[in-house]
Protein backbone atom coordinates (compact mmCIF):
# COMPACT_ATOMS: atom_id res chain seq x y z
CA UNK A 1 142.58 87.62 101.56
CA UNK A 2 142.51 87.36 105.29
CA UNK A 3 139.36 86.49 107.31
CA UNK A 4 139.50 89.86 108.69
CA UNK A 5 139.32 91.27 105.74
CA UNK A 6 136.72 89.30 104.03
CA UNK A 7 134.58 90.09 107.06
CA UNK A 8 134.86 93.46 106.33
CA UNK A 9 133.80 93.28 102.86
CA UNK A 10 130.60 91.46 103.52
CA UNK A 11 127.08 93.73 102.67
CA UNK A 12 125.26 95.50 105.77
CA UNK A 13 121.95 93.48 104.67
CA UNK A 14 123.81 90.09 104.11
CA UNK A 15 125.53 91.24 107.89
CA UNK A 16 122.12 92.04 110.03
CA UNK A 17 120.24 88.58 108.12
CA UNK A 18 123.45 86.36 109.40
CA UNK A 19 123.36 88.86 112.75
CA UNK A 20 119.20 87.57 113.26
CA UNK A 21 120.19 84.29 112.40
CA UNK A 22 122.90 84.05 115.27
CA UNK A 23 120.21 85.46 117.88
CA UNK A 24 117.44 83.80 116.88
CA UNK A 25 120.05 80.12 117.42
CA UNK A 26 121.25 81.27 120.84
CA UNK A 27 117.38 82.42 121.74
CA UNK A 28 116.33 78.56 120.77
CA UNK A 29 119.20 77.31 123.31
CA UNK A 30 118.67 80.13 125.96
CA UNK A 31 114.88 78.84 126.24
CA UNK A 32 115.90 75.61 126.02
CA UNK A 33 117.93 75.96 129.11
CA UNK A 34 115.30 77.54 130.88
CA UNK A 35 112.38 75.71 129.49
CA UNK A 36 110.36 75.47 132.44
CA UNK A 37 110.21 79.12 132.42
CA UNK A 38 108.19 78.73 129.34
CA UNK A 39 106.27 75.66 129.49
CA UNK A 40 105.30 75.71 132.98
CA UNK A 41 104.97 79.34 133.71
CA UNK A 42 103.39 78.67 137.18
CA UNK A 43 106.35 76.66 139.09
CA UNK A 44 106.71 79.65 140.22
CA UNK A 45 104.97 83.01 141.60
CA UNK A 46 103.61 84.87 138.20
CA UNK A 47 103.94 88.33 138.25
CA UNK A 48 102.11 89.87 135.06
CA UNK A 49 103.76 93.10 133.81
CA UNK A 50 100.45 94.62 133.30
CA UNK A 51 97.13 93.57 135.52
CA UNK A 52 95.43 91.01 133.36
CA UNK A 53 93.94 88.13 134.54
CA UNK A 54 94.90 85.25 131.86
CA UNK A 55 95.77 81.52 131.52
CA UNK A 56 99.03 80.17 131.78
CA UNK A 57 98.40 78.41 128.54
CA UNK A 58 98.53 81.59 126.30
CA UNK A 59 102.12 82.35 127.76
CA UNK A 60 103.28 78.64 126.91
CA UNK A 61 101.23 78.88 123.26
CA UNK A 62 103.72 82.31 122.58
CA UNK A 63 106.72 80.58 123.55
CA UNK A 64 105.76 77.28 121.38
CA UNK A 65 104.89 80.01 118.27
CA UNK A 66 108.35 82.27 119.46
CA UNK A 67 110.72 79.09 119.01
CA UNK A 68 108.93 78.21 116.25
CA UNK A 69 109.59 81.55 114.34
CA UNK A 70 113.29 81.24 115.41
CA UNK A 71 114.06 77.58 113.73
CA UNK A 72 112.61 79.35 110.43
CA UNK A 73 114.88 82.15 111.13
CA UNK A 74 117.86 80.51 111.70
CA UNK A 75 117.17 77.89 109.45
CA UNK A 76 116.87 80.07 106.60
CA UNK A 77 113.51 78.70 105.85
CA UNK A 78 112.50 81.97 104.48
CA UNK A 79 114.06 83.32 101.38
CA UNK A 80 111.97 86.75 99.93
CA UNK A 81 113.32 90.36 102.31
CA UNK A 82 109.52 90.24 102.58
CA UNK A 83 108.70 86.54 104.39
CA UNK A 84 111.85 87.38 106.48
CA UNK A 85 110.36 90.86 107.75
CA UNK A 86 106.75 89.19 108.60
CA UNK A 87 108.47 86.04 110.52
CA UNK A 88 110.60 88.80 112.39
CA UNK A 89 107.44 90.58 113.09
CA UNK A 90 105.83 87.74 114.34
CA UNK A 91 108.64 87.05 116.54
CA UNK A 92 108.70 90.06 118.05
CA UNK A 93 105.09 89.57 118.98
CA UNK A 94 105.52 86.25 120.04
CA UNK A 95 108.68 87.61 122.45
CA UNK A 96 106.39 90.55 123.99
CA UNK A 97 103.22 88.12 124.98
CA UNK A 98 105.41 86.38 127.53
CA UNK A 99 106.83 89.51 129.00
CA UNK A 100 103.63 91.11 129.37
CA UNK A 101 102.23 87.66 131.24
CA UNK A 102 105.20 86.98 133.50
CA UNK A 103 107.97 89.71 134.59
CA UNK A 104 110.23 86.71 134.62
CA UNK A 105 110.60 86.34 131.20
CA UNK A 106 112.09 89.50 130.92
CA UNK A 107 115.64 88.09 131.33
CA UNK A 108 118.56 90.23 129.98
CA UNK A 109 119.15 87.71 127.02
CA UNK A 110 115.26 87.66 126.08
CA UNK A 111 115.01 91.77 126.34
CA UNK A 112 118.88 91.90 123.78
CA UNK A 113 116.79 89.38 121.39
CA UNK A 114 113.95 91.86 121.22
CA UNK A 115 115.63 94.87 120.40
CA UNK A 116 118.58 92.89 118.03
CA UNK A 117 114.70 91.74 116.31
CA UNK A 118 113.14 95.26 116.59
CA UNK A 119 116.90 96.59 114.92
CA UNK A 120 116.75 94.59 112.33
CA UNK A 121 113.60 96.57 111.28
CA UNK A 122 115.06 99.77 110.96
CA UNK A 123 117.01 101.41 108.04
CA UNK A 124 120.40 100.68 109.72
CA UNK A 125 120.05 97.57 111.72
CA UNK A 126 123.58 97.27 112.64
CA UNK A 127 124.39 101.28 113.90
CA UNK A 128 122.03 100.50 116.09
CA UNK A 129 122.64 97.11 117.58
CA UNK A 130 126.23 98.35 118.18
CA UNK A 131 125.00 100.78 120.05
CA UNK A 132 123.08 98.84 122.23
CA UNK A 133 126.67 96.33 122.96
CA UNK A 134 128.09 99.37 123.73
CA UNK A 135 124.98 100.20 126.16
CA UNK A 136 125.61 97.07 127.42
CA UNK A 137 128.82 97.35 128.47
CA UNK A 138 129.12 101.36 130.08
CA UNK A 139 125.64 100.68 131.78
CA UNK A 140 126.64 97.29 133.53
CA UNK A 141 130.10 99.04 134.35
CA UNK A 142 128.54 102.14 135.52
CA UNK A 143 126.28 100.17 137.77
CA UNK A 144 128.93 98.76 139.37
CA UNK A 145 130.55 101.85 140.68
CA UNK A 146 129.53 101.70 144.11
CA UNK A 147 130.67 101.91 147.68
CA UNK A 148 131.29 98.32 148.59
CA UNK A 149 132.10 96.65 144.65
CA UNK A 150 133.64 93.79 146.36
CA UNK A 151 130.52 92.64 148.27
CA UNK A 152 128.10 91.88 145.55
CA UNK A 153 128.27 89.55 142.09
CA UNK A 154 131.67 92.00 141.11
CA UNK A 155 133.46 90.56 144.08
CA UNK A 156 132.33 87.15 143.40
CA UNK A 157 133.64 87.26 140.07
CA UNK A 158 137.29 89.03 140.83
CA UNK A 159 137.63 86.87 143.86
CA UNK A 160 137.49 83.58 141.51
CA UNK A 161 139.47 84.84 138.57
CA UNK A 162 142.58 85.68 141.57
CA UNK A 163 142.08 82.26 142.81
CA UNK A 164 142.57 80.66 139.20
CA UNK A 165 146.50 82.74 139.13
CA UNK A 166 146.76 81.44 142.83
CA UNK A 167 145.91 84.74 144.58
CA UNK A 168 143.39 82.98 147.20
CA UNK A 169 144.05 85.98 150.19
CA UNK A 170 144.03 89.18 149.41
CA UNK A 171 143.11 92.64 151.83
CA UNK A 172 139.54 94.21 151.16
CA UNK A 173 141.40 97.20 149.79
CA UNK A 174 142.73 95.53 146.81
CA UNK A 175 139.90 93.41 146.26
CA UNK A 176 137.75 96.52 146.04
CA UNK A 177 140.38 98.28 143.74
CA UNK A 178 140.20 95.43 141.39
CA UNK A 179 136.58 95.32 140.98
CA UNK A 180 136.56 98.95 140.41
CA UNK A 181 139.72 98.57 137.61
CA UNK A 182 137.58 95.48 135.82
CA UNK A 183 134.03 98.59 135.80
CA UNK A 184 136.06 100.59 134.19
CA UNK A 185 137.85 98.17 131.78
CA UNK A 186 134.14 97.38 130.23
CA UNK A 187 133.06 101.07 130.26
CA UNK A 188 136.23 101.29 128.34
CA UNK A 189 135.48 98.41 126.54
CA UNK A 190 131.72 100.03 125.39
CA UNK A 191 133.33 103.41 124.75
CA UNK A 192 135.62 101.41 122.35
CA UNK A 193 133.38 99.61 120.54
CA UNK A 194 131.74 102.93 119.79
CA UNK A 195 134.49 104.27 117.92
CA UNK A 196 134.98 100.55 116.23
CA UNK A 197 135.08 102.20 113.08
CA UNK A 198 138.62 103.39 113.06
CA UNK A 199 139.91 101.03 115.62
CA UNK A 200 138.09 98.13 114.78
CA UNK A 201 140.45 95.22 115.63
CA UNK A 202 141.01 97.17 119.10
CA UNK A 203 137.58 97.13 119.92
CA UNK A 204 137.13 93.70 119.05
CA UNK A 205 140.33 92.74 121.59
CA UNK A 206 138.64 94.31 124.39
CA UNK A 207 135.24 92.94 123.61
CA UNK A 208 136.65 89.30 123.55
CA UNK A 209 138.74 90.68 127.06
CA UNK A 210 135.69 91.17 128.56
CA UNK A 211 133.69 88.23 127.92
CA UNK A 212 136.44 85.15 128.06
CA UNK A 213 137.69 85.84 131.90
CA UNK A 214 133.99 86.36 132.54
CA UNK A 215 133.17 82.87 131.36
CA UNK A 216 136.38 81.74 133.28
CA UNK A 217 134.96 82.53 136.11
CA UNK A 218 131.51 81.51 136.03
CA UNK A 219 131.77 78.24 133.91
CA UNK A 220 132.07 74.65 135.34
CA UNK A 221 135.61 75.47 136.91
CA UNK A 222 134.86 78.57 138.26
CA UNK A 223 131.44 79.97 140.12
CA UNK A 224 129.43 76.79 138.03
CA UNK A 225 126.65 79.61 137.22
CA UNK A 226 123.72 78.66 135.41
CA UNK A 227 123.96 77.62 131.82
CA UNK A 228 121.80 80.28 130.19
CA UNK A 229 124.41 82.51 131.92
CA UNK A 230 127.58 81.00 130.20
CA UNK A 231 125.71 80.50 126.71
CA UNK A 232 124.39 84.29 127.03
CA UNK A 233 127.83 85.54 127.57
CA UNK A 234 129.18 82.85 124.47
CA UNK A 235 126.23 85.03 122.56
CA UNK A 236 127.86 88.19 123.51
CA UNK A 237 131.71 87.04 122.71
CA UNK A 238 130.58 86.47 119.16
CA UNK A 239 128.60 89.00 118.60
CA UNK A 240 130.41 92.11 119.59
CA UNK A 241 133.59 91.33 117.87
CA UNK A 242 131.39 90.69 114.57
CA UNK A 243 130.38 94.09 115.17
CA UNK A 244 133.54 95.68 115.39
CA UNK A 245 135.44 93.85 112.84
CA UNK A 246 133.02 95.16 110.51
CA UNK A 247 131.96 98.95 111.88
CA UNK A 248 134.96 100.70 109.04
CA UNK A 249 132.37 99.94 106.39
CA UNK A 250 129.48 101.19 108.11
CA UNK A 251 131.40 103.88 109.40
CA UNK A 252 132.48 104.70 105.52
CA UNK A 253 129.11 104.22 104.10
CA UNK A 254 127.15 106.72 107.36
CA UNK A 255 129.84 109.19 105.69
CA UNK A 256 128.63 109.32 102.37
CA UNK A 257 124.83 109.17 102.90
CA UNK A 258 125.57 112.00 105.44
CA UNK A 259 126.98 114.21 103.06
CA UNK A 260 123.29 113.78 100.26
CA UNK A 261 121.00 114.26 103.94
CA UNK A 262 119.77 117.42 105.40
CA UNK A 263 120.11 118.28 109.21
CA UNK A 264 116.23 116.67 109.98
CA UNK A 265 117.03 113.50 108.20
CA UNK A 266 120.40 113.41 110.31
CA UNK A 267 118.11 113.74 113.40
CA UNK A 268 115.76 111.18 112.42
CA UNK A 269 118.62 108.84 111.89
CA UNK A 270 120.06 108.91 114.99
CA UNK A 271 116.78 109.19 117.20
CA UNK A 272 116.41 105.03 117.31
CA UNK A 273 120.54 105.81 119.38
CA UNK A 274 119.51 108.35 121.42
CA UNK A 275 116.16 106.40 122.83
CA UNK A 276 118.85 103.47 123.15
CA UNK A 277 121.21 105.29 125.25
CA UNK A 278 118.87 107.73 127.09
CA UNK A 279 116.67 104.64 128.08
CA UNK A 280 119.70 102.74 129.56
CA UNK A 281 121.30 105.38 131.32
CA UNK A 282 117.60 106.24 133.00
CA UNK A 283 118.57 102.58 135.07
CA UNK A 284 120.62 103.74 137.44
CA UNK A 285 118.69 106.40 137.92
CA UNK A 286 115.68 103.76 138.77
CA UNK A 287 113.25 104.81 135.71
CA UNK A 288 114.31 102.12 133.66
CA UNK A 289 114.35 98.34 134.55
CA UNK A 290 117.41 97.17 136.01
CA UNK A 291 117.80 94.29 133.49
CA UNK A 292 116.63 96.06 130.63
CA UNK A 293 119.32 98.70 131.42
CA UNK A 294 121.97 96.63 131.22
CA UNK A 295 122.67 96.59 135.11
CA UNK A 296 124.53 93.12 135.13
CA UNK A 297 126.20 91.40 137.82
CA UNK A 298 125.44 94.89 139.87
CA UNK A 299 125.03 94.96 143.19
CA UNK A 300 123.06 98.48 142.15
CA UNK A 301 119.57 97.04 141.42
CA UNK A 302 117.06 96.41 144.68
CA UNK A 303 117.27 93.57 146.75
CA UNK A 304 114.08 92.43 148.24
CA UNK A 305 114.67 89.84 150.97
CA UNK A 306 111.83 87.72 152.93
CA UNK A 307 112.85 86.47 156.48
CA UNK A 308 110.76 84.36 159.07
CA UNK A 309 111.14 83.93 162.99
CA UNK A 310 112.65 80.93 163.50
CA UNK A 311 109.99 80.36 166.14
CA UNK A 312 107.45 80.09 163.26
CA UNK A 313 109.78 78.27 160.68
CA UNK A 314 107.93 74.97 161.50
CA UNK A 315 104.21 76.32 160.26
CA UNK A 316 105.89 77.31 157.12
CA UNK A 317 104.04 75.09 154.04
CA UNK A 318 106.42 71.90 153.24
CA UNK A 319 106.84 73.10 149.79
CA UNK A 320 108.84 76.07 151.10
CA UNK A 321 110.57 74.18 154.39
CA UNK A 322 114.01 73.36 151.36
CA UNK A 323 114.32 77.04 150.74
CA UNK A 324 114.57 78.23 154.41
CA UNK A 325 117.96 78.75 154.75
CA UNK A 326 119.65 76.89 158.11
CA UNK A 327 121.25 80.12 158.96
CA UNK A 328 119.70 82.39 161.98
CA UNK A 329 120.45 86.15 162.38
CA UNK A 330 118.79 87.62 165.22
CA UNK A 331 116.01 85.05 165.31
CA UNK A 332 114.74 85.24 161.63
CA UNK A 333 116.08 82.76 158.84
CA UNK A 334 116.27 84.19 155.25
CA UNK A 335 114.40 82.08 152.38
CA UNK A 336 116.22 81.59 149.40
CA UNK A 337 114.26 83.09 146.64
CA UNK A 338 116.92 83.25 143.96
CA UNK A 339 117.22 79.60 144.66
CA UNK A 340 113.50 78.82 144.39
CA UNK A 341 113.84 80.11 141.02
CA UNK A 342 116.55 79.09 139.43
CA UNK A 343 114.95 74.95 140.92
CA UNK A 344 111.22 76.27 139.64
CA UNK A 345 112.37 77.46 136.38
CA UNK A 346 115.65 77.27 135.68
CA UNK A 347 116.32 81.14 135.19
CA UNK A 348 117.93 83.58 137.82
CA UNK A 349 115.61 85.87 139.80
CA UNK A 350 114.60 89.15 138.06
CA UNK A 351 116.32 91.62 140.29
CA UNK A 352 113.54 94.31 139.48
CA UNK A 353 111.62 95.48 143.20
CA UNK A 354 108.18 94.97 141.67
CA UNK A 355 108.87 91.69 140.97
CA UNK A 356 110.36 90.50 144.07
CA UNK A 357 107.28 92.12 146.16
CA UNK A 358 105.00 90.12 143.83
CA UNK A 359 106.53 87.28 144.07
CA UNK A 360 106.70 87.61 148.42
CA UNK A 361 103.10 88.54 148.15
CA UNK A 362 102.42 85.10 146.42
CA UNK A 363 104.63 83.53 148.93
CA UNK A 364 102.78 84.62 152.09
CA UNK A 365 99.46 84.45 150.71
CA UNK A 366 99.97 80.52 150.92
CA UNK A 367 101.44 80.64 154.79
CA UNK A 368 99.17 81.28 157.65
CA UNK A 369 97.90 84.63 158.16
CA UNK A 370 99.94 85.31 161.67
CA UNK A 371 102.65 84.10 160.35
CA UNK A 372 105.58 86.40 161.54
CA UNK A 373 107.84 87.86 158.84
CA UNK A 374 110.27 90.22 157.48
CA UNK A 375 111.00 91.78 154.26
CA UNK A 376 113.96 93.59 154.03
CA UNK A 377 114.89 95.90 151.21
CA UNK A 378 118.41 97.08 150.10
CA UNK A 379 117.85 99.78 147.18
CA UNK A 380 119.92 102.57 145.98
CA UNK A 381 119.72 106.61 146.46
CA UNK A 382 117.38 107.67 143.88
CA UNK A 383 120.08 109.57 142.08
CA UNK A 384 123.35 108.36 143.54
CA UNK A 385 123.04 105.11 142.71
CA UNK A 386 126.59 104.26 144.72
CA UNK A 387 125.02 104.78 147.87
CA UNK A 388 122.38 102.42 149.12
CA UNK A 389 120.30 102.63 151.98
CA UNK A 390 118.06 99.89 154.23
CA UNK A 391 114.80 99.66 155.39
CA UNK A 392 111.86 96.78 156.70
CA UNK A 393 108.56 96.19 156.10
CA UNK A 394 106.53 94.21 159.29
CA UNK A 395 103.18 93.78 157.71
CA UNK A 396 101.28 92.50 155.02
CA UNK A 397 99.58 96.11 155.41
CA UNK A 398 102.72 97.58 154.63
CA UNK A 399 103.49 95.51 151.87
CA UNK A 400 100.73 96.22 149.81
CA UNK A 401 100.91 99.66 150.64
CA UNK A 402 104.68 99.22 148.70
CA UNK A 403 102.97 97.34 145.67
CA UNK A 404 100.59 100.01 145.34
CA UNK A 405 103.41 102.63 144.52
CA UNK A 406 104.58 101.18 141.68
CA UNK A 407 103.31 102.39 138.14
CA UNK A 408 103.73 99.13 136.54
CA UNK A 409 102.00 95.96 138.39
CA UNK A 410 103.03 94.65 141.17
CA UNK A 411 100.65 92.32 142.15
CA UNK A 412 100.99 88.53 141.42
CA UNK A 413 98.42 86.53 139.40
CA UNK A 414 96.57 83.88 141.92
């Protein structure tokens, strides 16, 4: 009997239990790749995602209890459907603390651990986790679709993967073409994986497609992005072909239990997919969080950017001066806060505009009080998220007028 086949024989409990084992391995090594995110939550500016005022301590004493649930998970430590369900639970309470502490740790890879954990709760764990690869794949495609592809992380991306076949020059044009044909391969891809149940090894193809010219390009020969990065995407390449190799037999068994339900059990079955969908779509639409809905290497989400007169570069504090970048525009030098972060904590910036004000609020409330700044902020059209539109803020008056907008916090903890 092939592999294939064996895979697809395999029981939808035994399936989800191997499915929270695999997350709950690549969630040890994603924090361990970004531990000082974890252990010392206040290298860098700590933005809470609600306004409480509370030690550090209890952040780093969920993460300790969070990795500690996922060695008993993926060590198979735990043997009763019962002790399994209560260590899940506990992870999922452990994973939430940190969010609610510091934005920062709501990375894309920490927010698909929470809801493969929260899945795995519900009558059919793995309907639902496909969904949400699926998710992943329109929503970062979708996000994508913009104006100018080629000048954000899409370009980046295409740009390297042409070098590696020895294309190094090519015209704007085609560059911009090609990021638009790799959108809508993954929206393809997503759509696929949807319908996995009677194209199964299909979906799987594209899936793997997707994910192995992506880690081409950003691995140690390529863009040399961050390791959390690559091992998120390695996550990704094994777990959305598992899903489709084996969707025919959940496909088979949704059939039969459809024909023994009535129309209001149907509903409440596929309510868990609809929130899914209808709370990653919201993203581009700016209700959801970018990350959260799926808005990956998009040039969509808002761009928050703090520049400082290069007459006043000099009064900056010394533990900023390595971040100022060289380059002068007008007068003004950007900082580098993406860099700050990934040096302070090893983890990419959240791209959320909340975050980013907290975090310049922090910034500036350490620099002199006359200091002269900038903050300028690239977001999208409210509703057509293709087009994007520019603005400044001067002040420190105006900046907290922005934080005060927002319905979630916006304010750093100092």
């Amino acid at each position: 009997m092939s592999v294939f086949r064996r895979m697809q024989l395999v029981s939808e409990p035994a399936l989800a239990h191997s499915i929270v084992r695999l997350a709950s391995v690549f969630q040890l090594l994603l924090m361990a790749a970004t531990w000082k995110l974890w252990l010392y939550p206040d290298s860098f500016p700590r933005v809470p995602l609600i306004a409480v005022r509370l030690p550090h301590q209890i952040l780093t004493g969920a993460a300790c209890i969070l990795a500690a649930g996922c060695l008993t998970l993926a060590g198979c430590f735990v043997n009763s459907p019962n002790a399994c369900r209560r260590t899940i639970l506990l992870c999922l309470a452990a994973a939430c603390l940190p969010v609610l502490l510091n934005q920062h740790c709501l990375q894309a890879w920490h927010w698909l651990f929470l809801l493969t954990l929260a899945s795995s709760l519900l009558p059919q764990p793995l309907i639902c986790l496909q969904s949400v690869i699926a998710a992943i794949y329109v929503c970062s495609g979708l996000s994508r679709l913009t104006e100018f592809p080629e000048q954000g992380p899409a370009g980046m991306i295409v740009r390297q993967l042409l070098s590696f076949v020895g294309i190094d020059a090519v015209t704007v044009e085609t560059l911009r073409w090609c990021c638009h044909l790799a959108s809508g391969f993954e929206i393809l891809a997503g759509l696929t994986l949807l319908g996995a149940g009677r194209y199964p090894q299909v979906a799987a193809a594209m899936a793997i497609a997707v994910h192995l010219p992506l880690l081409a390009a950003l691995g140690p020969f390529g863009l040399r992005h961050h390791s959390a990065v690559l091992l998120w995407n390695l996550q990704l390449l094994l777990l959305a072909p598992l899903l489709a190799i084996t969707a025919p037999r959940r496909s088979a068994a949704q059939l039969d239990k459809m024909r023994d339900e009535t129309a209001k059990q149907r509903l409440l079955r596929s309510v868990p997919v609809g929130i899914l969908w209808l709370f990653a779509l919201s993203g581009l639409f700016g209700l959801a969080d970018n990350w959260p809905s799926w808005q990956l290497y998009s040039s969509r989400p808002e761009s928050w950017q703090l520049w400082i007169r290069r007459d006043d570069s000099d009064r900056l504090p010394a533990q900023f001066q390595p971040w100022l970048s060289p380059t002068v525009i007008d007068g003004w030098q950007p900082f580098g806060l993406d860099r700050l972060s990934l040096a302070a904590t090893g983890s990419p910036l959240v791209p959320e505009d909340r975050f980013q004000a907290g975090v310049i609020d922090a910034l500036l409330r350490q620099c002199p009080s006359d200091l002269q700044f900038r903050i300028r902020i690239s977001e999208p059209h409210p509703w057509l998220w293709w087009i994007r539109r520019e603005r400044t803020l001067k002040s420190r008056a105006e900046l907290q007028s922005e934080q005060s907008r927002f319905l979630l916090n916006a304010l750093p903890q100092v």
